[in-house]
N, C-alpha and C. Protein backbone atom coordinates (compact mmCIF):
# COMPACT_ATOMS: atom_id res chain seq x y z
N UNK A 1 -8.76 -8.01 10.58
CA UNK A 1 -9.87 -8.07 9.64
C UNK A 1 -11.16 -7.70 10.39
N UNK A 2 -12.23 -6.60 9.46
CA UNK A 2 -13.42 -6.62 10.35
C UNK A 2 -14.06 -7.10 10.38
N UNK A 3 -15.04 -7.79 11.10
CA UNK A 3 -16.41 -8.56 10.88
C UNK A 3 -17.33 -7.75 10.50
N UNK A 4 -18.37 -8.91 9.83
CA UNK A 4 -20.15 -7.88 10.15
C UNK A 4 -20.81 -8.62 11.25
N UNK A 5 -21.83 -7.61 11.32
CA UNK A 5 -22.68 -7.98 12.52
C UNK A 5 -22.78 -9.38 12.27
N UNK A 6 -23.24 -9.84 11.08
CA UNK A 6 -24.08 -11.06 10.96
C UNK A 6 -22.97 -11.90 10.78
N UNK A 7 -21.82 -11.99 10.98
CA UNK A 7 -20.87 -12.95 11.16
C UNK A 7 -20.37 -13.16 12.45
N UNK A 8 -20.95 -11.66 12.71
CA UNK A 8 -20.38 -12.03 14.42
C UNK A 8 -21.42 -13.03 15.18
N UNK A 9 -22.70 -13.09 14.55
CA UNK A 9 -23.93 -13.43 15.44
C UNK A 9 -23.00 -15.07 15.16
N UNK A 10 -22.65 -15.79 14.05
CA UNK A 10 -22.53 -16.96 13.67
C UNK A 10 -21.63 -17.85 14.69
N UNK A 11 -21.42 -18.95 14.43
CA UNK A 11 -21.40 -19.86 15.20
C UNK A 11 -20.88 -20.98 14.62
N UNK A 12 -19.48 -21.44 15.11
CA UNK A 12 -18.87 -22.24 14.38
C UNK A 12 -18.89 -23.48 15.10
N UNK A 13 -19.45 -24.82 14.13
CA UNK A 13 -19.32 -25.91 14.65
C UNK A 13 -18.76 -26.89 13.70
N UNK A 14 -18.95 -28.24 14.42
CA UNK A 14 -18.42 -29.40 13.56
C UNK A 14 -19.68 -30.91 13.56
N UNK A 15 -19.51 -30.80 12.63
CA UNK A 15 -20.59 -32.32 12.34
C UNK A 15 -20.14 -32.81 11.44
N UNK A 16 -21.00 -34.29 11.70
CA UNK A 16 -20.35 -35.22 10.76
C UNK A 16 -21.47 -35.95 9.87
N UNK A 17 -20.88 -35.76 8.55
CA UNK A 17 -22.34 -35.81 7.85
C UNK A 17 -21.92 -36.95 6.85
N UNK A 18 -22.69 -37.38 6.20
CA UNK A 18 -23.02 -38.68 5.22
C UNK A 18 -21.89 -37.94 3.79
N UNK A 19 -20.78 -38.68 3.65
CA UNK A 19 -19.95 -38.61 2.87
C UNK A 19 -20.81 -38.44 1.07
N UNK A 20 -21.82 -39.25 0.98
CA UNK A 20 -22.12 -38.79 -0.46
C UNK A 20 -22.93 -37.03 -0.71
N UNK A 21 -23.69 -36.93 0.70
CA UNK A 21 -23.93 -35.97 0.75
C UNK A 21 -23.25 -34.93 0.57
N UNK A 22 -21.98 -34.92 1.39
CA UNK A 22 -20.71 -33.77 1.71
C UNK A 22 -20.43 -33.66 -0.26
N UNK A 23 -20.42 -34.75 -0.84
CA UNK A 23 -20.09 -34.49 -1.90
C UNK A 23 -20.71 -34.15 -2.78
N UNK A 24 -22.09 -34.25 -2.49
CA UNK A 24 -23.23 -33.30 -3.59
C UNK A 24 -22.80 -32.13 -2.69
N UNK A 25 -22.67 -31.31 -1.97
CA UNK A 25 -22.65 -30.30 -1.81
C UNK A 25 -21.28 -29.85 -2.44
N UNK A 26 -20.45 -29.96 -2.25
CA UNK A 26 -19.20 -29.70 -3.02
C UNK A 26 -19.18 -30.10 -4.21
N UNK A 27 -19.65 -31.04 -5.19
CA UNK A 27 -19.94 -30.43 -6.13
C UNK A 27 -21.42 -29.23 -6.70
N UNK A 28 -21.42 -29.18 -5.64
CA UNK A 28 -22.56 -28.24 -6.45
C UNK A 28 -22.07 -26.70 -6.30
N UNK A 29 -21.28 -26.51 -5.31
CA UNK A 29 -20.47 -25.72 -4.61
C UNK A 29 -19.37 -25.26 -6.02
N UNK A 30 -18.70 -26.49 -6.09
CA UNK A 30 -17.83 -26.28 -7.80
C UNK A 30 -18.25 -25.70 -8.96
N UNK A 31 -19.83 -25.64 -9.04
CA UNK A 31 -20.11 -25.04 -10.13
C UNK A 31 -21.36 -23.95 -9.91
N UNK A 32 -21.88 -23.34 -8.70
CA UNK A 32 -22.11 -21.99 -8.26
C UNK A 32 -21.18 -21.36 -7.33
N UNK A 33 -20.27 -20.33 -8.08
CA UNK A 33 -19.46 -19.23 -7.59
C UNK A 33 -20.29 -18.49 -6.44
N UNK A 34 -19.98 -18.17 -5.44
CA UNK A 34 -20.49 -17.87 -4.32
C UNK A 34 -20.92 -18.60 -3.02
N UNK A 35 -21.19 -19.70 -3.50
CA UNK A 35 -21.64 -20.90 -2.62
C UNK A 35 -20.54 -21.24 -1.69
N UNK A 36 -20.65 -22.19 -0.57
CA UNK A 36 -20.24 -22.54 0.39
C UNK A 36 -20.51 -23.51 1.24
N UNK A 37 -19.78 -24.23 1.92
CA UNK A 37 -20.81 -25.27 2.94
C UNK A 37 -21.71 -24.33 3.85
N UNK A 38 -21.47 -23.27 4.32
CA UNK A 38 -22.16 -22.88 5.73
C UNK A 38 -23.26 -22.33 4.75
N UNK A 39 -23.13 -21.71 3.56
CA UNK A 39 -24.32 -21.22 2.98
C UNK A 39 -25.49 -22.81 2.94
N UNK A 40 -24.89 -23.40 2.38
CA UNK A 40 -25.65 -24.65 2.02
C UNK A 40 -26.24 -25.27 3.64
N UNK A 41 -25.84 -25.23 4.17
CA UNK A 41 -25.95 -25.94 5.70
C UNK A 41 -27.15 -24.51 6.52
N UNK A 42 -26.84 -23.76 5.88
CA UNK A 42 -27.40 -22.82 6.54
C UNK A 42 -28.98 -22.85 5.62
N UNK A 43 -28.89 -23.28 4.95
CA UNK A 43 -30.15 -23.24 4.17
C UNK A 43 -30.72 -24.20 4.47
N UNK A 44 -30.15 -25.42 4.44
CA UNK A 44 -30.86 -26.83 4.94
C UNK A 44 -31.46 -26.75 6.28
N UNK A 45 -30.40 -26.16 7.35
CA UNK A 45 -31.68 -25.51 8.62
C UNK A 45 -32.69 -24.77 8.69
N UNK A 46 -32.77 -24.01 7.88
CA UNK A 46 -34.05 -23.08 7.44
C UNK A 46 -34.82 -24.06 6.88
N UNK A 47 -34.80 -24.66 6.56
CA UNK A 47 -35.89 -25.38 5.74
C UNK A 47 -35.92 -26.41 6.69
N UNK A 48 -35.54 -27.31 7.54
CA UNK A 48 -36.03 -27.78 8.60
C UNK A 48 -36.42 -27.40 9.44
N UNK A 49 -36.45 -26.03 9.58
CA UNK A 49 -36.87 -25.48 10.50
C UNK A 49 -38.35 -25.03 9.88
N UNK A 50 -38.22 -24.68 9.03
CA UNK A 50 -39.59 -24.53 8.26
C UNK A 50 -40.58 -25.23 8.56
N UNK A 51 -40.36 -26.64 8.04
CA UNK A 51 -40.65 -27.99 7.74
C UNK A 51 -41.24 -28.30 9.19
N UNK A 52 -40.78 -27.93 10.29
CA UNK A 52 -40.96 -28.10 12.24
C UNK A 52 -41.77 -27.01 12.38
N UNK A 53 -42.17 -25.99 11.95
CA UNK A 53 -43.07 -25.12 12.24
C UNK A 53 -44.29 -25.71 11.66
N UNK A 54 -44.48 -25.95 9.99
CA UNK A 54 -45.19 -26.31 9.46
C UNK A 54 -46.00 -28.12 10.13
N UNK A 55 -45.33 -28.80 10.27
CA UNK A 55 -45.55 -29.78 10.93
C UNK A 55 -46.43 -29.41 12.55
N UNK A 56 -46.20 -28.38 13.54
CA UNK A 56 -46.35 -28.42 14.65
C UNK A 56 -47.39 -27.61 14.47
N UNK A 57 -47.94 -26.39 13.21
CA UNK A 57 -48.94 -26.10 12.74
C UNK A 57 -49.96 -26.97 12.26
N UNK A 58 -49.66 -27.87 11.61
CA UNK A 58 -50.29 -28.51 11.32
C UNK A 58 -50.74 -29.48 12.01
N UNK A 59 -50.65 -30.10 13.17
CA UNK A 59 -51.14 -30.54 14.59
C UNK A 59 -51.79 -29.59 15.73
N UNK A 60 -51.07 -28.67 15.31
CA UNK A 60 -52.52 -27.75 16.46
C UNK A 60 -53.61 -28.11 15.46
N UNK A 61 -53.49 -27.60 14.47
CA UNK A 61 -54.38 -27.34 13.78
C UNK A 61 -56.01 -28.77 13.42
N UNK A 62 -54.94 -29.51 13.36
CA UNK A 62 -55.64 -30.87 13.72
C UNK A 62 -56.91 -31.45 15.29
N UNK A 63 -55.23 -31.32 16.23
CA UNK A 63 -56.15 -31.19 17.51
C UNK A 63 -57.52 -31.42 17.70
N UNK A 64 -58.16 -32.03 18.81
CA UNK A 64 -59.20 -31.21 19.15
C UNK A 64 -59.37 -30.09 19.64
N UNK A 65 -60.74 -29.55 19.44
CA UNK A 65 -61.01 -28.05 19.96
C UNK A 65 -61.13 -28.01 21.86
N UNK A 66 -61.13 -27.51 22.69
CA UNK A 66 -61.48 -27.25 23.53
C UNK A 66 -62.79 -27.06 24.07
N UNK A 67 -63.20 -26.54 24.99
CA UNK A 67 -64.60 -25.99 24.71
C UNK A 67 -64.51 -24.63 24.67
N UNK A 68 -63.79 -23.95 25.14
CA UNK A 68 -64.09 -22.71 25.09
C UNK A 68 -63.50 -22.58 23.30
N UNK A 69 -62.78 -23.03 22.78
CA UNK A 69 -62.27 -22.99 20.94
C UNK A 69 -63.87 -23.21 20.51
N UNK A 70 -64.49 -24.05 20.51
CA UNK A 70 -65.38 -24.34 20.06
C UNK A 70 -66.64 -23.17 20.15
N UNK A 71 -66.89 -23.07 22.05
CA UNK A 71 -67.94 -21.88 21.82
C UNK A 71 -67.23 -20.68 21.31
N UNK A 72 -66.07 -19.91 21.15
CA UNK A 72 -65.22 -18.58 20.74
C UNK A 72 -66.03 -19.09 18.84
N UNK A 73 -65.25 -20.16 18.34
CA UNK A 73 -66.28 -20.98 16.62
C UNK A 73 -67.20 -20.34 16.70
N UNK A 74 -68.21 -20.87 17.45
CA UNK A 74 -69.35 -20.81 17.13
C UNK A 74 -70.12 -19.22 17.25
N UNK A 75 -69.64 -18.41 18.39
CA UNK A 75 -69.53 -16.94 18.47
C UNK A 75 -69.16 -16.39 17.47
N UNK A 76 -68.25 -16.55 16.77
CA UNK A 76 -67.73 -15.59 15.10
C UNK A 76 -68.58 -16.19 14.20
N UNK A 77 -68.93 -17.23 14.31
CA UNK A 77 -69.74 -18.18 13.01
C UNK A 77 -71.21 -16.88 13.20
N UNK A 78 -71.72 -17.26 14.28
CA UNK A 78 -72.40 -16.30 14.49
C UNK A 78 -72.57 -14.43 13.88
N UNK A 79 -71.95 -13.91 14.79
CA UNK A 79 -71.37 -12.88 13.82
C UNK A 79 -71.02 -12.62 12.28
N UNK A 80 -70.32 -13.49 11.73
CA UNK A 80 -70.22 -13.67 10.21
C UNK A 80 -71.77 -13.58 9.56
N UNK A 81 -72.65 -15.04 10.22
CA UNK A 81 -73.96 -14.92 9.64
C UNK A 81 -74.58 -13.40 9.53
N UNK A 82 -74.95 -12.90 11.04
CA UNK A 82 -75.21 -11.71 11.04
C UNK A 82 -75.11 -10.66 10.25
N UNK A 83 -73.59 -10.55 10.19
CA UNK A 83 -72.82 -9.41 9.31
C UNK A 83 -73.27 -10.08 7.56
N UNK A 84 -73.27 -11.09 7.27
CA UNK A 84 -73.76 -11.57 6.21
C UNK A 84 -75.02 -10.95 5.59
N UNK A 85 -75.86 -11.66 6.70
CA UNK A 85 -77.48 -10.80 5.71
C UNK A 85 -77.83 -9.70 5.93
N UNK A 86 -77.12 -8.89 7.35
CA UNK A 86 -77.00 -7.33 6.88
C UNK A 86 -76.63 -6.70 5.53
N UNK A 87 -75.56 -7.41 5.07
CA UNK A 87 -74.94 -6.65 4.05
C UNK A 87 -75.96 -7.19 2.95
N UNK A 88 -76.66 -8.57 3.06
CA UNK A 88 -78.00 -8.47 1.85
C UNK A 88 -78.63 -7.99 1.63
N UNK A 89 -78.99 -7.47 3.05
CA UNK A 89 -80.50 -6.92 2.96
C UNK A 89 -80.65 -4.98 2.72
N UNK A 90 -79.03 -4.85 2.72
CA UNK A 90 -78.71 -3.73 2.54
C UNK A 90 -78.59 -3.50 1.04
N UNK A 91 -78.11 -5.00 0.29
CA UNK A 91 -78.04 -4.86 -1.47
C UNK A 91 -79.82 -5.00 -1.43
N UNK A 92 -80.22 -5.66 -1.23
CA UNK A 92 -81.51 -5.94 -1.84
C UNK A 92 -82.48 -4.72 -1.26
N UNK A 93 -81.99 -3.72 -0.05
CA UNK A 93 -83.46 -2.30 0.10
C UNK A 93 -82.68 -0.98 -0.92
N UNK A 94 -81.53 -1.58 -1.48
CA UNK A 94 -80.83 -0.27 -2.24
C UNK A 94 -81.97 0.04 -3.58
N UNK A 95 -81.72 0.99 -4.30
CA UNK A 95 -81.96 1.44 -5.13
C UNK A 95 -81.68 0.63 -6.47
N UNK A 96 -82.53 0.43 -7.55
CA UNK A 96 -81.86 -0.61 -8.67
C UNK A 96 -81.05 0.93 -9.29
N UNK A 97 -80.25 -0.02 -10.44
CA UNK A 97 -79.30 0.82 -10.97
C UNK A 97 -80.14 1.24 -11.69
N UNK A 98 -80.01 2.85 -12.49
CA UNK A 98 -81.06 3.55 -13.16
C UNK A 98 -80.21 2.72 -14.82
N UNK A 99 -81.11 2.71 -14.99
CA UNK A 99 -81.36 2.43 -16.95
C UNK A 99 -80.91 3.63 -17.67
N UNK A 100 -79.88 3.55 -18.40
CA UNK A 100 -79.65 4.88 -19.36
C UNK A 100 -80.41 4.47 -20.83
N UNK A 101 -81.91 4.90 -20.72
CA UNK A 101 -82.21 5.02 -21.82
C UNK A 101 -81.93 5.38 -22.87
N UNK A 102 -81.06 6.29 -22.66
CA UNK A 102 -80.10 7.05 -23.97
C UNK A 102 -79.42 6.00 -24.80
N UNK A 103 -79.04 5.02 -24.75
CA UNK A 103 -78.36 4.16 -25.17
C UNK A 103 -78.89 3.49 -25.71
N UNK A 104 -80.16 2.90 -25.87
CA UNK A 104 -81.30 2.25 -26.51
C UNK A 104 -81.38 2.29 -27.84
């Protein structure tokens, strides 16, 4: 029989999991055609794995700043302002929109 790539990458193990669980998955398995434990198991790691990115994002993110995080802040904050009332002062020396009197 041939494999695919992505079966070859896989990886067969054994665990032992909470019996009511095993059985929501098998039934749920009973009534979507296609399904499987490794599909199901394979999804539940993705999403913990998700869940561990999102979490470990969300603690940097928390953190304190450094100092150099803080002055790099305050350098773009900077810049932003800048680039900000350039672009005002560029609406406000423009030209007003002409009036189509015709329409009057």
């Amino acid at each position: 029989m041939v494999q695919s790539t992505k079966d070859r990458r896989r990886i067969k193990i054994s665990a032992t999991v909470d019996a009511e669980l095993l059985q929501a998955v098998d039934t749920f398995i009973d009534t979507h055609s296609g399904s499987n434990r490794s599909r199901i198991i394979d999804e539940a790691l993705h999403l913990w794995q998700k869940r561990e990115l999102d979490r470990v994002m969300e603690a940097q993110f928390l953190a304190p700043q450094s100092q150099q995080e803080q002055e790099e802040r305050a350098a773009w904050r900077h810049i932003q302002t800048a680039a900000t009332q350039a672009l005002l002062r560029s609406w406000n020396d423009a030209d007003p929109m002409p009036v189509n009197r015709d329409s009057e």
